[in-house]
N, C-alpha and C. Protein backbone atom coordinates (compact mmCIF):
# COMPACT_ATOMS: atom_id res chain seq x y z
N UNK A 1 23.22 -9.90 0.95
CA UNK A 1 22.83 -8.66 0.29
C UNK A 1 23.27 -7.51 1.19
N UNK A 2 23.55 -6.54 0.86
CA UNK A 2 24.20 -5.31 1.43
C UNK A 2 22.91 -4.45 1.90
N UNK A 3 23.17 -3.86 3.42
CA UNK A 3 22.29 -2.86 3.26
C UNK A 3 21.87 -1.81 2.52
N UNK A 4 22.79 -1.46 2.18
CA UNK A 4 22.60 -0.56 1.09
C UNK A 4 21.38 -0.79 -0.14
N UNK A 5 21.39 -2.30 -0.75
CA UNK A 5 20.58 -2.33 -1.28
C UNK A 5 19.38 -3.08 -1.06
N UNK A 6 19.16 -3.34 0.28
CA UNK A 6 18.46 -3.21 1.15
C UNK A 6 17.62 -2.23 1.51
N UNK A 7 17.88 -0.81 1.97
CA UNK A 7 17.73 0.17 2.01
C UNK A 7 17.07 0.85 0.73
N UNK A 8 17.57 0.42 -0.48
CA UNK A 8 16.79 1.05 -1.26
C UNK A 8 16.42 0.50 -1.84
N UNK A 9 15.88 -1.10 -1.59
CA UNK A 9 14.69 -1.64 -1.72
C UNK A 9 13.32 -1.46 -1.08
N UNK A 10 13.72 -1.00 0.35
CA UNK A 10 13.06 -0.53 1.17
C UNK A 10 12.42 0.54 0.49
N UNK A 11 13.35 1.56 0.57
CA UNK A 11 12.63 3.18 -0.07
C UNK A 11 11.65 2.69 -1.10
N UNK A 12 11.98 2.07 -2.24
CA UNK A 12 10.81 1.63 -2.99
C UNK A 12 9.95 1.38 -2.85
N UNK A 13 9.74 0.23 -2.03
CA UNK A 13 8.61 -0.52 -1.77
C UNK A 13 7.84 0.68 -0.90
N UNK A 14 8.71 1.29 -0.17
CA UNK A 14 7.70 2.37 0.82
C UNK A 14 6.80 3.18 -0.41
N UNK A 15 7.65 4.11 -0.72
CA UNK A 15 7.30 4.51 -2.06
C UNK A 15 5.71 4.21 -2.94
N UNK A 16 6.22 2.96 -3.17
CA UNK A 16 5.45 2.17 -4.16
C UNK A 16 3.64 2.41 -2.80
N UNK A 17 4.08 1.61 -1.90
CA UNK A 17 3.04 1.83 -0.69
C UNK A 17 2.06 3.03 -0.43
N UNK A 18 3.22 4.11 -0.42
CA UNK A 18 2.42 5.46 -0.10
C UNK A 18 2.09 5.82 -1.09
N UNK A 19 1.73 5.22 -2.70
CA UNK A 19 1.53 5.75 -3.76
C UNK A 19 -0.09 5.13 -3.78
N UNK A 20 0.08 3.74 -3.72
CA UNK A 20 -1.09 3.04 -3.55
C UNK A 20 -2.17 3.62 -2.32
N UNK A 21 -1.83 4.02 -1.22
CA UNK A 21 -2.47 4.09 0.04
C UNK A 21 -2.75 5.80 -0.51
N UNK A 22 -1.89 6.41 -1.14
CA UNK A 22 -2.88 8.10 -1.70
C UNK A 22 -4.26 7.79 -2.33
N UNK A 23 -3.93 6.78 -3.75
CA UNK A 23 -4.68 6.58 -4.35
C UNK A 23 -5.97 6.26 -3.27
N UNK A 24 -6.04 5.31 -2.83
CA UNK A 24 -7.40 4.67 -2.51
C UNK A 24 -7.88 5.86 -1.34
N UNK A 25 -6.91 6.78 -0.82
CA UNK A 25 -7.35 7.66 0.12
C UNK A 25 -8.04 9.00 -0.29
N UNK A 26 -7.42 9.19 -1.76
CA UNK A 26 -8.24 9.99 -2.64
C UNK A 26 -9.21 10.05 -3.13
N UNK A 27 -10.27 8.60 -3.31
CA UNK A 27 -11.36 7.73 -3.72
C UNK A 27 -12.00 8.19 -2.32
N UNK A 28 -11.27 8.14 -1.21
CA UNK A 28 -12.47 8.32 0.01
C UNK A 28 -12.65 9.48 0.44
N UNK A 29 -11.91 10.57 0.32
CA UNK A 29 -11.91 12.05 1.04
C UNK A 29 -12.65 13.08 0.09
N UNK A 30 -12.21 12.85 -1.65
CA UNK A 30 -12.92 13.74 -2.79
C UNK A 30 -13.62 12.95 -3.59
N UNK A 31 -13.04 11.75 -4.03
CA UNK A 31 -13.76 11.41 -5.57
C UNK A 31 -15.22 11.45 -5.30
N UNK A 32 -15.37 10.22 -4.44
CA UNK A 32 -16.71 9.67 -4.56
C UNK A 32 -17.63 10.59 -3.88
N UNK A 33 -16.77 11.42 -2.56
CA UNK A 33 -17.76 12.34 -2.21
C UNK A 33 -18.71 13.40 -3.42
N UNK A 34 -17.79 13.48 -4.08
CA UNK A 34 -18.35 14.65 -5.80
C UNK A 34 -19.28 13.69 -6.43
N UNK A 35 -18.83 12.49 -6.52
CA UNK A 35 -19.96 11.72 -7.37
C UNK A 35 -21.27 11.26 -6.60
N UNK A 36 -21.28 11.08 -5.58
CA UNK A 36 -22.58 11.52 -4.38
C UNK A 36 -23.54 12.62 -4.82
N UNK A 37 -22.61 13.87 -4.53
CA UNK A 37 -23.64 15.13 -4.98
C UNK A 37 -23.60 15.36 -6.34
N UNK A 38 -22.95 14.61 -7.18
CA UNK A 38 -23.14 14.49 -9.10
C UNK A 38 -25.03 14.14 -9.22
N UNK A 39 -25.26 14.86 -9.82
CA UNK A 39 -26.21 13.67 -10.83
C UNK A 39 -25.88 12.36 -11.30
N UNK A 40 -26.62 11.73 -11.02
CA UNK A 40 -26.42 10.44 -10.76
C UNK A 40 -26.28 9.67 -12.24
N UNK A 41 -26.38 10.50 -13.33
CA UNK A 41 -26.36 9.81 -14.59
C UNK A 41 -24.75 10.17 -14.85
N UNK A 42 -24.21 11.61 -14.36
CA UNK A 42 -23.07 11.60 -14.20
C UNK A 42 -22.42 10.79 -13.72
N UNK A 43 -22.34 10.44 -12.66
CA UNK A 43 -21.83 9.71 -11.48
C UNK A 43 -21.69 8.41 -12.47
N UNK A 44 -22.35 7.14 -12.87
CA UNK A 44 -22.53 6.38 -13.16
C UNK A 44 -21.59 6.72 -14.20
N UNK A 45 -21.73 7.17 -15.53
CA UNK A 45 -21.28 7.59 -16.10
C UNK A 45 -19.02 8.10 -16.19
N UNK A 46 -19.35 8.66 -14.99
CA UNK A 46 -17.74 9.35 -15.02
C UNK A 46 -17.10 7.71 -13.77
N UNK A 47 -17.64 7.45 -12.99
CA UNK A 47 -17.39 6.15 -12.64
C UNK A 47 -16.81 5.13 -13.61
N UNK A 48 -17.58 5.14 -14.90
CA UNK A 48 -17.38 3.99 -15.43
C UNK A 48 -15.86 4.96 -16.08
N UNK A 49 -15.98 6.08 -16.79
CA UNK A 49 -14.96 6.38 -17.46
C UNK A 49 -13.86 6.08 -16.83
N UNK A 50 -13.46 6.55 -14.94
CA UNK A 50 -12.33 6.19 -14.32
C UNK A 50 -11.72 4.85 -14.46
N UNK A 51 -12.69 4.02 -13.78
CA UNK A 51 -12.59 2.62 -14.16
C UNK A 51 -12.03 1.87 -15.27
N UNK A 52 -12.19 2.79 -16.58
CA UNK A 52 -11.50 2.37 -17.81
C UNK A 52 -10.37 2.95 -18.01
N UNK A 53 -9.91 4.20 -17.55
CA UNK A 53 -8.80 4.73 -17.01
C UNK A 53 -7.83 3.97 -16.60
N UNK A 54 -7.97 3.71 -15.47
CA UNK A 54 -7.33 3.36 -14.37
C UNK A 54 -6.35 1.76 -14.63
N UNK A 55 -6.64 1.26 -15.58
CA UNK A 55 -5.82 0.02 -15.98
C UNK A 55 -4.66 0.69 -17.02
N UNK A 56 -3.72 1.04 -16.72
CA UNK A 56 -2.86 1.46 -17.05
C UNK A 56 -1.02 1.66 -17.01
N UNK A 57 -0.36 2.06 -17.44
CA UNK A 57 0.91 1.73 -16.89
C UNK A 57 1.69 2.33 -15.80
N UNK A 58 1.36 3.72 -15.76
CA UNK A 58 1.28 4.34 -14.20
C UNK A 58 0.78 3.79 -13.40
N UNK A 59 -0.50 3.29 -12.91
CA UNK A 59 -0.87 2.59 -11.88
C UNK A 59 -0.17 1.05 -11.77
N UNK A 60 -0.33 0.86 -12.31
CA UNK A 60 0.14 -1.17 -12.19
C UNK A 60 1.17 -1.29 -11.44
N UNK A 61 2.19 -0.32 -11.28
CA UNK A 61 3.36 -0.63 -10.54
C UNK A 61 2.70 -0.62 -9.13
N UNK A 62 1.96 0.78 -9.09
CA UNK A 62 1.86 0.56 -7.39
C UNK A 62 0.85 -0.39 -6.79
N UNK A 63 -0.05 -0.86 -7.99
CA UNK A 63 -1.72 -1.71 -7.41
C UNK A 63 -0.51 -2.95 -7.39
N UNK A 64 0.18 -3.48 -8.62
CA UNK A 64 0.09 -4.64 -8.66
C UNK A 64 1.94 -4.78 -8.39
N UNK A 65 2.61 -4.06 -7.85
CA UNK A 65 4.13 -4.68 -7.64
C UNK A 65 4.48 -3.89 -6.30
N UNK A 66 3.16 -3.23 -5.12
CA UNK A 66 4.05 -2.74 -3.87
C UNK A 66 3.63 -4.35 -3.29
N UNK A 67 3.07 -5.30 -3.04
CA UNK A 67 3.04 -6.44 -2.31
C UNK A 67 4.63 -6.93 -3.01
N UNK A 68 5.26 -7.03 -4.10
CA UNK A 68 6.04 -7.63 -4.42
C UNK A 68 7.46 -6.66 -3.71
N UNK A 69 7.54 -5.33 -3.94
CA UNK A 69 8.60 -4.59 -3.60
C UNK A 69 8.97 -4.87 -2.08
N UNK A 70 7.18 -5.06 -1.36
CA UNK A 70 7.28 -5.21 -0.26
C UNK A 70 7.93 -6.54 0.43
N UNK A 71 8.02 -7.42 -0.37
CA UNK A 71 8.62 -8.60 0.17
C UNK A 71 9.75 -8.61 -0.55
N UNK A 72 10.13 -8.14 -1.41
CA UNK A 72 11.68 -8.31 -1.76
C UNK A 72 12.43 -7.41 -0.54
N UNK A 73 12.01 -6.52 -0.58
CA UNK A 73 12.65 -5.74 0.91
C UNK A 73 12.76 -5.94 1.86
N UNK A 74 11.95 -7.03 2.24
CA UNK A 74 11.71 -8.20 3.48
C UNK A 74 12.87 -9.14 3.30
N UNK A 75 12.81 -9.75 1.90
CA UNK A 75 14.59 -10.61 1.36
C UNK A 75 15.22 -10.12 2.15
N UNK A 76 15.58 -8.76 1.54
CA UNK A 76 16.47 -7.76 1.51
C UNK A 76 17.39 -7.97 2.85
N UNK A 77 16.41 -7.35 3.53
CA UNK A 77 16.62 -7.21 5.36
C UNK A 77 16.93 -8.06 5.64
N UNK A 78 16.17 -9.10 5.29
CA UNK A 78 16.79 -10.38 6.09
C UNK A 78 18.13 -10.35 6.01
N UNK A 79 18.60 -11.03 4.50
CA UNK A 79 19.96 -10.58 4.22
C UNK A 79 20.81 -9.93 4.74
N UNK A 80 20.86 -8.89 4.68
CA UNK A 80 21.49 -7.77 5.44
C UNK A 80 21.44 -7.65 7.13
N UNK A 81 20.74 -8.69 7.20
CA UNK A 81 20.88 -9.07 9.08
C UNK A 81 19.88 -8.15 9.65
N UNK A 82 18.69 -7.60 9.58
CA UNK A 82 17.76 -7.06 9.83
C UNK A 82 16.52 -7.29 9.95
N UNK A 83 16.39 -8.62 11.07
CA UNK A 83 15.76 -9.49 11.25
C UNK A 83 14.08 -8.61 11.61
N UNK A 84 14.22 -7.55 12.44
CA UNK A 84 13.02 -6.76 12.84
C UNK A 84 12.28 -6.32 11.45
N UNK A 85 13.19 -5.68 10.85
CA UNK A 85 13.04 -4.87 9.82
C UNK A 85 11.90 -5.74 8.84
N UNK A 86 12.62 -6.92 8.18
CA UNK A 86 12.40 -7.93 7.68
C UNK A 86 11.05 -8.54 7.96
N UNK A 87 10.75 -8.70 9.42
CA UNK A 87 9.35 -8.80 10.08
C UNK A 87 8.29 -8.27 9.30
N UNK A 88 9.06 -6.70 9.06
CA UNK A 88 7.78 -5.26 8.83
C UNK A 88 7.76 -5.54 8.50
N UNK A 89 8.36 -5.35 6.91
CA UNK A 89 8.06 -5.25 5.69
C UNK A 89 7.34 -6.60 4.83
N UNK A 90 7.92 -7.79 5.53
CA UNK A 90 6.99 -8.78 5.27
C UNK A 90 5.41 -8.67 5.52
N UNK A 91 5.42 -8.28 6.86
CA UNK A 91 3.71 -8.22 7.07
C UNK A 91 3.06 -7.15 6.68
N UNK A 92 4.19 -6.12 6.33
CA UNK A 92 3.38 -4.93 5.32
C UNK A 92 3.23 -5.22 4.24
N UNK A 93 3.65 -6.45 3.57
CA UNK A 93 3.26 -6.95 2.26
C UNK A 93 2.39 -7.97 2.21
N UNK A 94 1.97 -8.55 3.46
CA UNK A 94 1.07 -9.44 3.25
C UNK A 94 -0.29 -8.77 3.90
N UNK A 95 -0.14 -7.90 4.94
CA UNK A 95 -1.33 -6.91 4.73
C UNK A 95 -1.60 -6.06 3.45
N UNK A 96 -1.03 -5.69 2.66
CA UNK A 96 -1.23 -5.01 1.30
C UNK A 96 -1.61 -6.39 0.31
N UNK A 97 -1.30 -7.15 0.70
CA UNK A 97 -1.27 -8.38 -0.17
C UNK A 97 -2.84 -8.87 -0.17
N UNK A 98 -3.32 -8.98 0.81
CA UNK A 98 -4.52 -9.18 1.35
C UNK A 98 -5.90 -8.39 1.36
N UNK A 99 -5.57 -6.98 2.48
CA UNK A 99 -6.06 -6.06 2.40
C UNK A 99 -5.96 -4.70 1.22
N UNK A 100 -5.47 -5.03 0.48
CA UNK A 100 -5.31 -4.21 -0.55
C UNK A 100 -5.64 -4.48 -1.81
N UNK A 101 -4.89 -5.62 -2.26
CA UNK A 101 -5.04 -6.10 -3.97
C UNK A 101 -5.71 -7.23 -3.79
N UNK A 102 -5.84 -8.25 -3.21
CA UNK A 102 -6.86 -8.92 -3.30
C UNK A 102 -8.13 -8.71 -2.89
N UNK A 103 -8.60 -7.63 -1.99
CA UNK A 103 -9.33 -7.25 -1.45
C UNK A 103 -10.54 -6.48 -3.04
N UNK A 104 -9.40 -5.98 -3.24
CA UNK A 104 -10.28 -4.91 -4.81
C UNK A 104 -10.20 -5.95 -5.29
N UNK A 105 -9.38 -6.96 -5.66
CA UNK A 105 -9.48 -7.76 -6.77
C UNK A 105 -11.20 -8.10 -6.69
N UNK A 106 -11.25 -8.98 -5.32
CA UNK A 106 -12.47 -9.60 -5.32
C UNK A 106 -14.07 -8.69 -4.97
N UNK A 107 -13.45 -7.83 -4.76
CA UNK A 107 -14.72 -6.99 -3.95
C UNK A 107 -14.91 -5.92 -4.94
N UNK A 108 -14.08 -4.73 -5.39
CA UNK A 108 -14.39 -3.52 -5.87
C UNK A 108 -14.41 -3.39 -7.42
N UNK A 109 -13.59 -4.06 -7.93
CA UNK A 109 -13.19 -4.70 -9.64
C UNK A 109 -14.64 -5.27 -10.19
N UNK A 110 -15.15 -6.46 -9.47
CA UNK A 110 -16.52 -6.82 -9.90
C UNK A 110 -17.44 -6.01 -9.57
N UNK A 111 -17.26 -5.38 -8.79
CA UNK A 111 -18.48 -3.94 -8.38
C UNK A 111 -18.03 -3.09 -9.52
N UNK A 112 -17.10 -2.60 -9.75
CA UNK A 112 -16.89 -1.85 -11.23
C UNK A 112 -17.62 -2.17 -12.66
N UNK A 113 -17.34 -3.65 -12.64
CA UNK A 113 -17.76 -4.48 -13.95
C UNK A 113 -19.10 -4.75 -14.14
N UNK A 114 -19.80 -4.84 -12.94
CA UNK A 114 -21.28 -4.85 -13.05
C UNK A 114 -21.82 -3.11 -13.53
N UNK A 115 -21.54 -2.17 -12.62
CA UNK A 115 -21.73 -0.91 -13.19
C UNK A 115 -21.38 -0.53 -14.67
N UNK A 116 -20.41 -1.30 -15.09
CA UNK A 116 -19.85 -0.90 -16.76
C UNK A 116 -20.87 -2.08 -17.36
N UNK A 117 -21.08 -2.89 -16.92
CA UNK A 117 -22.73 -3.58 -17.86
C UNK A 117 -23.58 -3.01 -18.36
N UNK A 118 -24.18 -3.32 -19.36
CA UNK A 118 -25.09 -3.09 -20.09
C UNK A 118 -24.99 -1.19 -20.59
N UNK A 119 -26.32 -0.35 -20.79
CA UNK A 119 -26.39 0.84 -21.26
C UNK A 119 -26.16 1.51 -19.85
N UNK A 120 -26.20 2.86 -20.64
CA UNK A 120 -25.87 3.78 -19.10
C UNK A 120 -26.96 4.30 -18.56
N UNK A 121 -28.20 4.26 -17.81
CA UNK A 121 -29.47 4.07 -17.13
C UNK A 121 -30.03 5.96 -17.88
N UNK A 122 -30.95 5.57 -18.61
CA UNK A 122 -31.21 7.19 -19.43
C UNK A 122 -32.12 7.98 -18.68
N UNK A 123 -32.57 7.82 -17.71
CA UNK A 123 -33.40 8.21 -16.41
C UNK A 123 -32.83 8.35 -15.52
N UNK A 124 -33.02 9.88 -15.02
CA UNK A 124 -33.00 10.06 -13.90
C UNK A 124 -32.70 8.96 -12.62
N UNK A 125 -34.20 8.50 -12.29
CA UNK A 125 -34.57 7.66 -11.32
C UNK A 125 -34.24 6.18 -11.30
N UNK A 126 -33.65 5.91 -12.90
CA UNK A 126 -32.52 4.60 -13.09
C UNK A 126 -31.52 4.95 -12.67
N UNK A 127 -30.82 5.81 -12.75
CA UNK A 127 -29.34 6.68 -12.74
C UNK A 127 -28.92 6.33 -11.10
N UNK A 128 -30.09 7.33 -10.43
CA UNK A 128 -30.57 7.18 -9.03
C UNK A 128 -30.06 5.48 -8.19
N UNK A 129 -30.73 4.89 -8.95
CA UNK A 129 -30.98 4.02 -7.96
C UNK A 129 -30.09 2.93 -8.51
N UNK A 130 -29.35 2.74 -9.39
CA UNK A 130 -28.11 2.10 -9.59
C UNK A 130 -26.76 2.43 -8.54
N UNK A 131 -26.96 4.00 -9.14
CA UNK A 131 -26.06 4.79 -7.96
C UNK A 131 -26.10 4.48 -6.41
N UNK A 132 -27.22 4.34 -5.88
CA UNK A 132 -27.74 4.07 -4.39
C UNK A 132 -27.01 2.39 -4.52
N UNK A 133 -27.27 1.75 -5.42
CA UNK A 133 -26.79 0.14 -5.12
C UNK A 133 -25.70 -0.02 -4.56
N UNK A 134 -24.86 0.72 -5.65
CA UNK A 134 -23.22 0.80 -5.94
C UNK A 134 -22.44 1.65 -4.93
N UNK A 135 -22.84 2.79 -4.78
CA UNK A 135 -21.67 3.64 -3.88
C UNK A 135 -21.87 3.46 -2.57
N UNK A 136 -22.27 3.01 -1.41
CA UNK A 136 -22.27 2.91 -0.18
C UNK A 136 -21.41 1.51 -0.12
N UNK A 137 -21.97 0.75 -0.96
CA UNK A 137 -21.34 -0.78 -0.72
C UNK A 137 -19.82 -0.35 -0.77
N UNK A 138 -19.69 -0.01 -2.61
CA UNK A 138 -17.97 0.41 -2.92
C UNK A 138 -17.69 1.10 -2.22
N UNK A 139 -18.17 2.31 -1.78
CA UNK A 139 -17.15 3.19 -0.61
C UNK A 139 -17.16 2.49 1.07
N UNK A 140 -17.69 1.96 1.41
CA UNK A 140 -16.80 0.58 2.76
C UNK A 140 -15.94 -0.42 2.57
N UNK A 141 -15.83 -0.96 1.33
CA UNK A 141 -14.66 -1.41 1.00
C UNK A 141 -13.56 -0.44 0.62
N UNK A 142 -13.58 0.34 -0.11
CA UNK A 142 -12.79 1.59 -0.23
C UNK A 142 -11.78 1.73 0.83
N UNK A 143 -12.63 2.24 2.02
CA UNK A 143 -12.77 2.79 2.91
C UNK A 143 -11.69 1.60 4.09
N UNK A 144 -12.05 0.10 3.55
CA UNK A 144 -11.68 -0.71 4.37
C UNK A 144 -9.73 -0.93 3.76
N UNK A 145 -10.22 -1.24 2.60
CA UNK A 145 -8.90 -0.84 1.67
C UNK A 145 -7.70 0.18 2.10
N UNK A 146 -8.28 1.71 2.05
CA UNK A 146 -7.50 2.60 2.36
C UNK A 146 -6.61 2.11 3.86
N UNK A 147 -7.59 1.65 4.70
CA UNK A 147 -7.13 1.76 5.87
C UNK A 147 -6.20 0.78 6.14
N UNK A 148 -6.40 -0.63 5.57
CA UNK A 148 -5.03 -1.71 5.47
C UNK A 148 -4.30 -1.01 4.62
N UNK A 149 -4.00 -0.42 3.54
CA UNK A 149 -2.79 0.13 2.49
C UNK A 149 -2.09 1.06 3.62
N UNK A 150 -2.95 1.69 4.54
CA UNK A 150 -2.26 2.95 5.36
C UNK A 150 -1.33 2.10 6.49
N UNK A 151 -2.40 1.01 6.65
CA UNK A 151 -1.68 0.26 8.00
C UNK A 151 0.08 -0.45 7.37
N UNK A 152 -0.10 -0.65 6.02
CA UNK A 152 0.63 -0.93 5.17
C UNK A 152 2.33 -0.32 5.37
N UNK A 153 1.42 0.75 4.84
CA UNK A 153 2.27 2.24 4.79
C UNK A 153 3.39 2.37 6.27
N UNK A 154 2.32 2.27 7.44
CA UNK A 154 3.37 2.89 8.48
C UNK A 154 4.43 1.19 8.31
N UNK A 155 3.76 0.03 8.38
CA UNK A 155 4.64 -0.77 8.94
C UNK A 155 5.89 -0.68 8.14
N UNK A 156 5.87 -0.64 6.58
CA UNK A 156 6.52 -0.13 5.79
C UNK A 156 7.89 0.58 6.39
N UNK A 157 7.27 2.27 6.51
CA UNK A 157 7.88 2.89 7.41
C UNK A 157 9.01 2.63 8.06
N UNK A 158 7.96 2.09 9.34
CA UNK A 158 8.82 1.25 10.67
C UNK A 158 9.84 0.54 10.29
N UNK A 159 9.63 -0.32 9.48
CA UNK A 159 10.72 -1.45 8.86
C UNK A 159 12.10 -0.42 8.42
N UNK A 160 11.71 0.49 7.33
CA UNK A 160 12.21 1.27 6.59
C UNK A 160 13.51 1.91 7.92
N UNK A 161 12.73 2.72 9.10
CA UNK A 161 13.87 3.07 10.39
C UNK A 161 14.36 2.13 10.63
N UNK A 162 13.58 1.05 11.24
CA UNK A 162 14.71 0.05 11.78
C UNK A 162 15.91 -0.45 11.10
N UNK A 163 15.44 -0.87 9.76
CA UNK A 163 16.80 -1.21 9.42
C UNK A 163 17.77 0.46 8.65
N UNK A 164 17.29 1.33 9.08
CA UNK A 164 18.08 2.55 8.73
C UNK A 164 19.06 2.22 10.00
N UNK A 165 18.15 2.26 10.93
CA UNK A 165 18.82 2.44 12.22
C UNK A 165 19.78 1.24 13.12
N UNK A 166 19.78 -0.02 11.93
CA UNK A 166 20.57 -1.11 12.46
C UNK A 166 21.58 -0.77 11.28
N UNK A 167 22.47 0.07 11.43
CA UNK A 167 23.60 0.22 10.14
C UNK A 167 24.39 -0.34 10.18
N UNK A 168 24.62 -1.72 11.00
CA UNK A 168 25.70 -2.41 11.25
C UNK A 168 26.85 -1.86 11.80
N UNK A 169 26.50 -0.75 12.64
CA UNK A 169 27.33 -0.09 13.85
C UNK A 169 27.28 -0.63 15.11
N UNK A 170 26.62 -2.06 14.70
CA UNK A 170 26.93 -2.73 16.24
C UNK A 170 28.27 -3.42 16.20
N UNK A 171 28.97 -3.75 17.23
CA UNK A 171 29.96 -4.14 17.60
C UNK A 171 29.89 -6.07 17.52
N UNK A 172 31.01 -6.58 16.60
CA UNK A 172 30.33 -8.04 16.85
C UNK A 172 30.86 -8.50 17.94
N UNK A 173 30.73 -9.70 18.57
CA UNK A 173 30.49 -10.50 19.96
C UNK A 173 32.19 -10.12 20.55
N UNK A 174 32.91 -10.32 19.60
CA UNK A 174 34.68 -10.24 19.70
C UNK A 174 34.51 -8.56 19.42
N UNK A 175 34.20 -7.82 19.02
CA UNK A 175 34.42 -6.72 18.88
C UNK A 175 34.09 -6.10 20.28
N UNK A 176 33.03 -6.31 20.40
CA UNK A 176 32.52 -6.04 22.51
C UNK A 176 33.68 -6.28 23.34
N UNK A 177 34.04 -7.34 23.30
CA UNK A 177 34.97 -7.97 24.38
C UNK A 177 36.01 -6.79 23.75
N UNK A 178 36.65 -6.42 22.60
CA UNK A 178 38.17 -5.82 22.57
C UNK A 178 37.79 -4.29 22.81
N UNK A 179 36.26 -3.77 22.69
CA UNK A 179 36.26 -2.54 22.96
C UNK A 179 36.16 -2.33 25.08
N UNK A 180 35.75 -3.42 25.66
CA UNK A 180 35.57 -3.22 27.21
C UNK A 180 37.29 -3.41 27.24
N UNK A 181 38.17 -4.22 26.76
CA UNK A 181 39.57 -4.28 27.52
C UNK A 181 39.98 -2.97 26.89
N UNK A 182 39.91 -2.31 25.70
CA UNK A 182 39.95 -0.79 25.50
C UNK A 182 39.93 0.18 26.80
N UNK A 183 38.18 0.02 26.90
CA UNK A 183 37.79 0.87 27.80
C UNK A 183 38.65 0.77 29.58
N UNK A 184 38.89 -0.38 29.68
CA UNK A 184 39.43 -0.74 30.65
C UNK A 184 41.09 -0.20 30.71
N UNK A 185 41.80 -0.64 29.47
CA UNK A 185 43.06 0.53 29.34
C UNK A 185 42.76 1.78 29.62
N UNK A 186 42.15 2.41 29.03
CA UNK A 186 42.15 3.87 28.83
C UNK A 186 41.71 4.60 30.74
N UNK A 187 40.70 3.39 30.83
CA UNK A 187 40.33 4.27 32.35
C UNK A 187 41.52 3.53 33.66
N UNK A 188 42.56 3.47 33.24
CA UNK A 188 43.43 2.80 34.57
C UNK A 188 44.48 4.32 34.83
């Protein structure tokens, strides 16, 4: 495979990465902070609406195809002789793989689905204390989430330079040897 498309498998998958790692970073800095100081019948309430939102065709690429972009770009590199590179982006896809989508799969998805159960609590002090169940738990996973998608993100990155920066401007083993008897002409 060519660097080239290598490279902009890479960009994708980065892409795809830093799209996912906004999202869940946006859940921790504004959303949930607003639904904290919401009324809690709100909260419960606009929670569930996101949640039904959020399965959609804009999102799916980045929840459910940056672990995949991320290892095709790992192919990629390899291919293209970018053995470091290849490293990243692999373990940035199996940390996203892990810490990211399976992580919600099993942890934050069923915390969603229990909150979308049954009626929506018509009291105050039901509202309350559903809310108290739900948001401290979901926002540390959140929270744990964001921070593998980010860790994601740089290795991503990293991968992304290195193999920018291995452009196959190295010299091969015979190419070394004819550029030193070069150098060796030129300086006599």
């Amino acid at each position: 495979m060519s660097r080239r498309t290598a490279i902009g498998l890479t960009l994708l998958a980065v892409t795809l990465t830093a799209a996912i790692f906004g999202f869940f970073y946006a859940w921790v800095c504004s959303t949930m902070w607003g639904l904290d100081d919401a009324d809690p019948r709100v909260a419960v309430s606009a929670m569930r609406a996101m949640n039904d939102s959020v399965r959609n065709g804009v999102f799916a690429p980045a929840f459910f195809g940056t672990p995949v972009a991320l290892a095709l770009a790992a192919i990629a590199a390899r291919s293209a002789g970018s053995r470091r590179a290849a490293a990243l982006l692999g373990v940035a896809a199996a940390v996203y793989l892990l810490g990211g989508l399976v992580l919600t799969m099993t942890v934050n998805v069923p915390m969603n689905e229990d909150l979308a159960r049954g009626e929506l609590p018509a009291t105050y002090a039901a509202a309350d204390a559903r809310w108290d169940d739900y948001s401290p738990t979901w926002q540390r996973f959140n929270q744990l989430r964001t921070a593998l998608s980010g860790v994601a993100l740089v290795l991503a990155l990293t991968g992304l330079v290195s193999l920018a920066r291995d452009d196959g401007a190295r010299p091969s083993p015979g190419g070394v040897e004819r550029a030193r008897r070069g150098f060796v002409r030129i300086s006599r």
